[in-house]
Protein backbone atom coordinates (compact mmCIF):
# COMPACT_ATOMS: atom_id res chain seq x y z
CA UNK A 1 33.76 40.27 -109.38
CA UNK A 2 34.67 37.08 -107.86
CA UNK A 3 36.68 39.17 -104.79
CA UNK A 4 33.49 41.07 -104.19
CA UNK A 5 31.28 38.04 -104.07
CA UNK A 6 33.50 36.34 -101.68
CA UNK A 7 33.99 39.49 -99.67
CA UNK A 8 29.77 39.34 -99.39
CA UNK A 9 29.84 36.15 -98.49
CA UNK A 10 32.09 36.24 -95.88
CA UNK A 11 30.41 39.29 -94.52
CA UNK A 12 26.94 37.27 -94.94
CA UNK A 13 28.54 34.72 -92.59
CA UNK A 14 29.67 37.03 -89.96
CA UNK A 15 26.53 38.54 -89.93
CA UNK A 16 24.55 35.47 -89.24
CA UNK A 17 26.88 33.83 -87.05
CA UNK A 18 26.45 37.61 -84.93
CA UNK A 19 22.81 36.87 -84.68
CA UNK A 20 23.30 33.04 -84.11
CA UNK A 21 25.53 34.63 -80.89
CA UNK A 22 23.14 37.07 -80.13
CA UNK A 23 20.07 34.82 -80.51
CA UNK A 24 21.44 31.83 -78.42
CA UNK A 25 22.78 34.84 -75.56
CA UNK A 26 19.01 36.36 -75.60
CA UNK A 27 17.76 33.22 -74.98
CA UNK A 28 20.06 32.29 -72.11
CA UNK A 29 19.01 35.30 -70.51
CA UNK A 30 15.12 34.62 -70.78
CA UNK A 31 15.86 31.06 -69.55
CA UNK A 32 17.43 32.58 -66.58
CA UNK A 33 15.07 35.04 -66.16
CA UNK A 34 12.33 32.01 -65.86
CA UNK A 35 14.66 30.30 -63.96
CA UNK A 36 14.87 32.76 -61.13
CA UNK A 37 11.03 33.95 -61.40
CA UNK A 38 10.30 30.37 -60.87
CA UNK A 39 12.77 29.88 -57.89
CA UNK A 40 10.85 33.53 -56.26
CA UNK A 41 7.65 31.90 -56.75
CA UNK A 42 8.38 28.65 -54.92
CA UNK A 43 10.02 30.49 -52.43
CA UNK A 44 7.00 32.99 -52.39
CA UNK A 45 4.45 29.86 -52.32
CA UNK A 46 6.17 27.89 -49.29
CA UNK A 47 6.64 31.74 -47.77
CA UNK A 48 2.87 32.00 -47.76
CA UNK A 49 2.39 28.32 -47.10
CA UNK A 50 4.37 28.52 -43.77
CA UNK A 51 2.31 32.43 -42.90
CA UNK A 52 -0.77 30.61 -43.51
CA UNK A 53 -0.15 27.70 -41.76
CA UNK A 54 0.93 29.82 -39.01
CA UNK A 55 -2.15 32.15 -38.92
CA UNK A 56 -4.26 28.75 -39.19
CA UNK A 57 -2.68 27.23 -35.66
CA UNK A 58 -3.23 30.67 -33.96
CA UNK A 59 -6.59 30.60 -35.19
CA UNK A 60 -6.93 26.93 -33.89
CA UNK A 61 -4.93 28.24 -30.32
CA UNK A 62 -7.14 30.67 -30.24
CA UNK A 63 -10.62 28.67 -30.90
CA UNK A 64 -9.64 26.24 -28.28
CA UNK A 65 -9.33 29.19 -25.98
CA UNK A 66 -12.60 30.74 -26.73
CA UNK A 67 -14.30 26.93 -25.97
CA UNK A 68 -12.40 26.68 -22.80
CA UNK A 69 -12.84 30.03 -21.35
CA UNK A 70 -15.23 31.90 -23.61
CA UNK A 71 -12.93 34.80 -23.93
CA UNK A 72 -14.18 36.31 -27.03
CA UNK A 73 -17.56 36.92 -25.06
CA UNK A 74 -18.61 39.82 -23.82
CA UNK A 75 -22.22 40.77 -23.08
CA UNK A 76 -21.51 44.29 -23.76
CA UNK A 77 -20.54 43.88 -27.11
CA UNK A 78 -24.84 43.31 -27.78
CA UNK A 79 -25.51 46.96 -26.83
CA UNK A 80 -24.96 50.55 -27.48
CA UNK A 81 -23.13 51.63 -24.71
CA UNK A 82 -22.95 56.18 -24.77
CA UNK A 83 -22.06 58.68 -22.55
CA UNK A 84 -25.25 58.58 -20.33
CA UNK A 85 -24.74 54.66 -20.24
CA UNK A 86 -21.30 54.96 -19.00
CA UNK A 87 -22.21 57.55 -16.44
CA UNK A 88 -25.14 55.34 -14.96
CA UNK A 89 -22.99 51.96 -15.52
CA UNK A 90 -19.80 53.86 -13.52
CA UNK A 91 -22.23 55.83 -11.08
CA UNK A 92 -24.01 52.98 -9.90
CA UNK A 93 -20.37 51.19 -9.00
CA UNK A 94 -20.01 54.20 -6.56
CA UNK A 95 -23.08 54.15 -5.19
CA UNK A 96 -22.55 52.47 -1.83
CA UNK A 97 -26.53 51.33 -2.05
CA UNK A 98 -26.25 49.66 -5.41
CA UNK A 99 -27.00 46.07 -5.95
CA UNK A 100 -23.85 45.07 -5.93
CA UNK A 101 -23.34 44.58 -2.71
CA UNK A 102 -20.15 45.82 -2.19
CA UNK A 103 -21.28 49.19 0.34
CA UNK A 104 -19.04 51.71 -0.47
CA UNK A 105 -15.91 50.22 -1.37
CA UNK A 106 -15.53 50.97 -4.70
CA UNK A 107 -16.31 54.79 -4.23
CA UNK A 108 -13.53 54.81 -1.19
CA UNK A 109 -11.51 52.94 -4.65
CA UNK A 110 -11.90 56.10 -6.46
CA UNK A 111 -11.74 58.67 -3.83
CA UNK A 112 -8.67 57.29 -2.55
CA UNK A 113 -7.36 57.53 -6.57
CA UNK A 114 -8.51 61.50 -6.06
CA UNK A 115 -6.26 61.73 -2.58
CA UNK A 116 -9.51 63.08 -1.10
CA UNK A 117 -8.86 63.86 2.64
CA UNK A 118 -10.76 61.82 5.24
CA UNK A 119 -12.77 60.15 2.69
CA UNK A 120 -14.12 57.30 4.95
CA UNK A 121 -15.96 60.02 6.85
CA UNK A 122 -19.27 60.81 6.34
CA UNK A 123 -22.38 60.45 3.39
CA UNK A 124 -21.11 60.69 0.18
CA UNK A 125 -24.07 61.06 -2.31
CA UNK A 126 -23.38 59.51 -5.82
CA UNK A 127 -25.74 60.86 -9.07
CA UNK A 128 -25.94 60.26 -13.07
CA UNK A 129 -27.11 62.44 -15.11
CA UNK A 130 -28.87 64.80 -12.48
CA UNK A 131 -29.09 68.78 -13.75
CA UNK A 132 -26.93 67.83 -16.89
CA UNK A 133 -24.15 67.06 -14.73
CA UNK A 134 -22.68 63.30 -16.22
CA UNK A 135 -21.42 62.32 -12.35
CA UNK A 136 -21.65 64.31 -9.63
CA UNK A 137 -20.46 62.84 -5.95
CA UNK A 138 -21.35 65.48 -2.77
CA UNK A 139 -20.41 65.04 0.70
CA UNK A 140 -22.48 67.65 2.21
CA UNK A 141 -20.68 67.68 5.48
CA UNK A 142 -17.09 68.20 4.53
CA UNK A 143 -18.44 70.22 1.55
CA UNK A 144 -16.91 68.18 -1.16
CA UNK A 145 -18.09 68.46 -5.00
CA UNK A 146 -17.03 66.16 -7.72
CA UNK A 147 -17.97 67.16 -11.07
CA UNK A 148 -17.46 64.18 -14.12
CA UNK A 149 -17.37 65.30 -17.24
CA UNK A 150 -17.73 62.27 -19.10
CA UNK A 151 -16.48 62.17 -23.05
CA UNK A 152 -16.45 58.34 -23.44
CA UNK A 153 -17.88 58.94 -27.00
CA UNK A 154 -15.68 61.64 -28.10
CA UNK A 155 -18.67 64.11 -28.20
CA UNK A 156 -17.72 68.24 -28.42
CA UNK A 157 -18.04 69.84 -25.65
CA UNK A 158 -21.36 72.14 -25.15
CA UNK A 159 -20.94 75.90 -25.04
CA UNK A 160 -19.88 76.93 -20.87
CA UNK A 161 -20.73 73.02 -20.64
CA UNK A 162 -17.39 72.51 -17.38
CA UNK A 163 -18.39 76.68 -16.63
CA UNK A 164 -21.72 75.83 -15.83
CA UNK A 165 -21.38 72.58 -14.00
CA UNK A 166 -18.46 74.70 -11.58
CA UNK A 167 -20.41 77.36 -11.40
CA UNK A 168 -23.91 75.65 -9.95
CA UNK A 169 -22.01 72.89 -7.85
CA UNK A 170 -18.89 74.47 -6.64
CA UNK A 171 -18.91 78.54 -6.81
CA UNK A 172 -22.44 80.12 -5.72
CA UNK A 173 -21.85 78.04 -2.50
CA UNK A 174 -18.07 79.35 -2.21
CA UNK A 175 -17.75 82.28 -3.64
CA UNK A 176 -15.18 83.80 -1.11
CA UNK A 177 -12.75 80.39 -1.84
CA UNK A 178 -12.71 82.10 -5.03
CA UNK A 179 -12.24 86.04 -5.55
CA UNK A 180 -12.41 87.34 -8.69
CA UNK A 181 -8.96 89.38 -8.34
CA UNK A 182 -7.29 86.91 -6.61
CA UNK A 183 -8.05 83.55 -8.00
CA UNK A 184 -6.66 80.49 -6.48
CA UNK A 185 -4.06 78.62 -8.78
CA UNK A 186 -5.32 74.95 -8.24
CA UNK A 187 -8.45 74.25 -7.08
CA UNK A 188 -9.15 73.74 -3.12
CA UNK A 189 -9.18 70.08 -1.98
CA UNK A 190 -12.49 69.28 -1.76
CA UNK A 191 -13.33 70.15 -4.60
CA UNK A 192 -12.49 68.16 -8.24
CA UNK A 193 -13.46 68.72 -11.64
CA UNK A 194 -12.57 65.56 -14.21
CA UNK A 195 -12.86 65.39 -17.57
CA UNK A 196 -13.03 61.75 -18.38
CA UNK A 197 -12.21 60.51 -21.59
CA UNK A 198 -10.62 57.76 -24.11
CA UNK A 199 -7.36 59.13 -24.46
CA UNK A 200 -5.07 62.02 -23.90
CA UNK A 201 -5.72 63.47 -27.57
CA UNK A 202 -8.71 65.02 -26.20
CA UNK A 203 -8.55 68.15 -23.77
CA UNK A 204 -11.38 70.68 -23.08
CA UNK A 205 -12.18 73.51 -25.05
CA UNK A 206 -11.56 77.22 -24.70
CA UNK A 207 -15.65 77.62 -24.79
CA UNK A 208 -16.85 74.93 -21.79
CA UNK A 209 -14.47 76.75 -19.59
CA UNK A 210 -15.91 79.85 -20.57
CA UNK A 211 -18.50 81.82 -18.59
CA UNK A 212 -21.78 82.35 -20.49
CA UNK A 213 -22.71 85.99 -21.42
CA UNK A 214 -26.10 85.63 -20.07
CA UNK A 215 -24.55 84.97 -16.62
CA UNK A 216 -24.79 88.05 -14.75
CA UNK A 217 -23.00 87.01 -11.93
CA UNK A 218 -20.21 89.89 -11.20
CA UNK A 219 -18.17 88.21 -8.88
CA UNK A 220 -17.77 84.76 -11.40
CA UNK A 221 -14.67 84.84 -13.06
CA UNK A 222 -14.49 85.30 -17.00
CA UNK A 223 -13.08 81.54 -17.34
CA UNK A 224 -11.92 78.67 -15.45
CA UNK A 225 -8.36 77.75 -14.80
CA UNK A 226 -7.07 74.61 -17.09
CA UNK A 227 -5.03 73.88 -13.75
CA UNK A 228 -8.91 73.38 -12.18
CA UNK A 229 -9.36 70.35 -14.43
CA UNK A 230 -8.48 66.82 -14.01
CA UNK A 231 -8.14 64.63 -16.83
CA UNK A 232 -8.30 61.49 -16.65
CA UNK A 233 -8.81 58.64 -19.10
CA UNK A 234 -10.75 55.70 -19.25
CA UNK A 235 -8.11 53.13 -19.91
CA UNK A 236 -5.53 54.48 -17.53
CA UNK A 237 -7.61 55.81 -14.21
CA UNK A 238 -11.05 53.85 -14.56
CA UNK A 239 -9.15 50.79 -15.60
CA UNK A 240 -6.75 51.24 -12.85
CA UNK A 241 -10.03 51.54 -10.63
CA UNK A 242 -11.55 48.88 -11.55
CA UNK A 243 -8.57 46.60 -11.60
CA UNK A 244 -7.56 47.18 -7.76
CA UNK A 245 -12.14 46.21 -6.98
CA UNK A 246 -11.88 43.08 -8.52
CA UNK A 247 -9.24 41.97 -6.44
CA UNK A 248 -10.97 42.88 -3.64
CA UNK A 249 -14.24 40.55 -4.45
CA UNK A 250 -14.72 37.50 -2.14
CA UNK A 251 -13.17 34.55 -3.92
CA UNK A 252 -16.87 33.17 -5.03
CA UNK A 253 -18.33 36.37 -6.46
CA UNK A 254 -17.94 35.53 -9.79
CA UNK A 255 -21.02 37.67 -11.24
CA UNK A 256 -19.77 41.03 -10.65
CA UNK A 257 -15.91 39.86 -11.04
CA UNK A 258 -17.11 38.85 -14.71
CA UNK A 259 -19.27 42.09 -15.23
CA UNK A 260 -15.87 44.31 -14.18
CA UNK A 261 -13.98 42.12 -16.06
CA UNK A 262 -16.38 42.40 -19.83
CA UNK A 263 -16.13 46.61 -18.35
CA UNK A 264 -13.22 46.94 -18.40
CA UNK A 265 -12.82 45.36 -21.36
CA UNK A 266 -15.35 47.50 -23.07
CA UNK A 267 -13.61 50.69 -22.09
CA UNK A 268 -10.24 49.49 -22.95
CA UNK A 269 -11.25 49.42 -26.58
CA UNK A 270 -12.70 53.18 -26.28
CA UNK A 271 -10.68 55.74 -28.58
């Protein structure tokens, strides 16, 4: 009986001495374990420390800036600005007779952009908004037509919308430039149709370039060529525009260099 006690025993020890091991190795391992959480969140905290610290001086930087030069300030930003705002607001920068001052420089700006021939010559007629047509620029005595289809706001385009604005401005005045069986490929020179808008995501629909069924015009074509249509966007051709007239201002106009300035601004954060 004796042997078997002593065998127990000894097996009693082992035992506990294998969960002494195991108890003391646990622990070692959940030490470590805090250990090295402990070390990630210092190194997380003085991380963050240095980010914010960081963010803080460009903050700063950029506070200073705003005091010196009131960059963050533009007038603009106080109004509702949509598509018959930016037609009148671009329109009247064409117009030679506006009150800026500037005659007609601007609109030779974007005619030049449109590699319109001889556009110096002649009365070019600039008007917003005028028989649902956004912009519309005429030069009766070379018989030039620019249609704008503005889409600064994204807005879907109306049933025959381009159709009808081609078809009033440009075709009932032309209609041999344009036979129905033998339909020119790109649009004649003195003529333009632009779709303006924010970016290139946006192209016109099947429908605006459709004719209407109520037309009954025989000789109109059933739709308009997508090779007819210009698009251009306001970031990369308007910007562009605006960009070459202010550095054509007189060195003290600082009114309208600040207005074209806060513009383009305005537009540049159109999508």
């Amino acid at each position: 009986m004796s042997d078997y006690s002593s065998i127990f025993s000894r097996w009693n020890d082992l035992k506990i001495g294998e969960l002494d091991r195991r108890k003391h190795s646990l622990i070692d391992v959940f030490v470590n374990h805090i250990k090295f959480k402990t070390k990630l969140i210092q190194e997380s905290t003085t991380l963050n420390k240095n980010v914010n610290d960081k963010i803080k001086a460009i903050k700063e930087k950029a506070k200073a800036k705003n005091f010196e030069t009131s960059v963050d300030f533009n007038v603009l930003d106080y109004f509702s600005i949509n598509e018959p705002m930016h037609s009148f607001l671009l329109a009247d920068l064409l117009k030679s007779e506006s009150f800026h001052g500037q005659d007609n420089r601007f609109l030779h700006i974007f005619l030049a952009f449109l590699n319109i021939q001889d556009y110096q010559k002649g009365k070019w007629l600039v008007t917003a908004e005028k028989n649902n047509v956004d912009i519309l620029i005429e030069r009766k005595s070379e018989n030039n037509s620019i249609i704008i289809e503005n889409k600064s706001n994204n807005a879907t385009d109306q049933p025959n919308q381009l159709y009808r604005y081609w078809y009033y401005n440009v075709f009932l005045n032309n209609k041999r430039l344009f036979p129905k069986n033998n339909l020119p490929l790109t649009l004649p020179d003195n003529f333009r149709i632009i779709y303006l808008v924010p970016n290139d995501n946006k192209k016109p629909s099947e429908d605006t370039l459709t004719k209407p069924k109520e037309l009954e015009d025989e000789d109109a074509p059933d739709k308009l060529s997508r090779e007819w249509i210009t698009i251009w966007t306001f970031r990369q051709h308007i910007g562009r525009i605006i960009i070459q007239a202010i550095g054509l201002l007189q060195p003290n106009n600082h009114r309208l260099r600040e207005y074209l300035q806060q513009y383009l601004e305005t537009i540049t954060h159109l999508n």
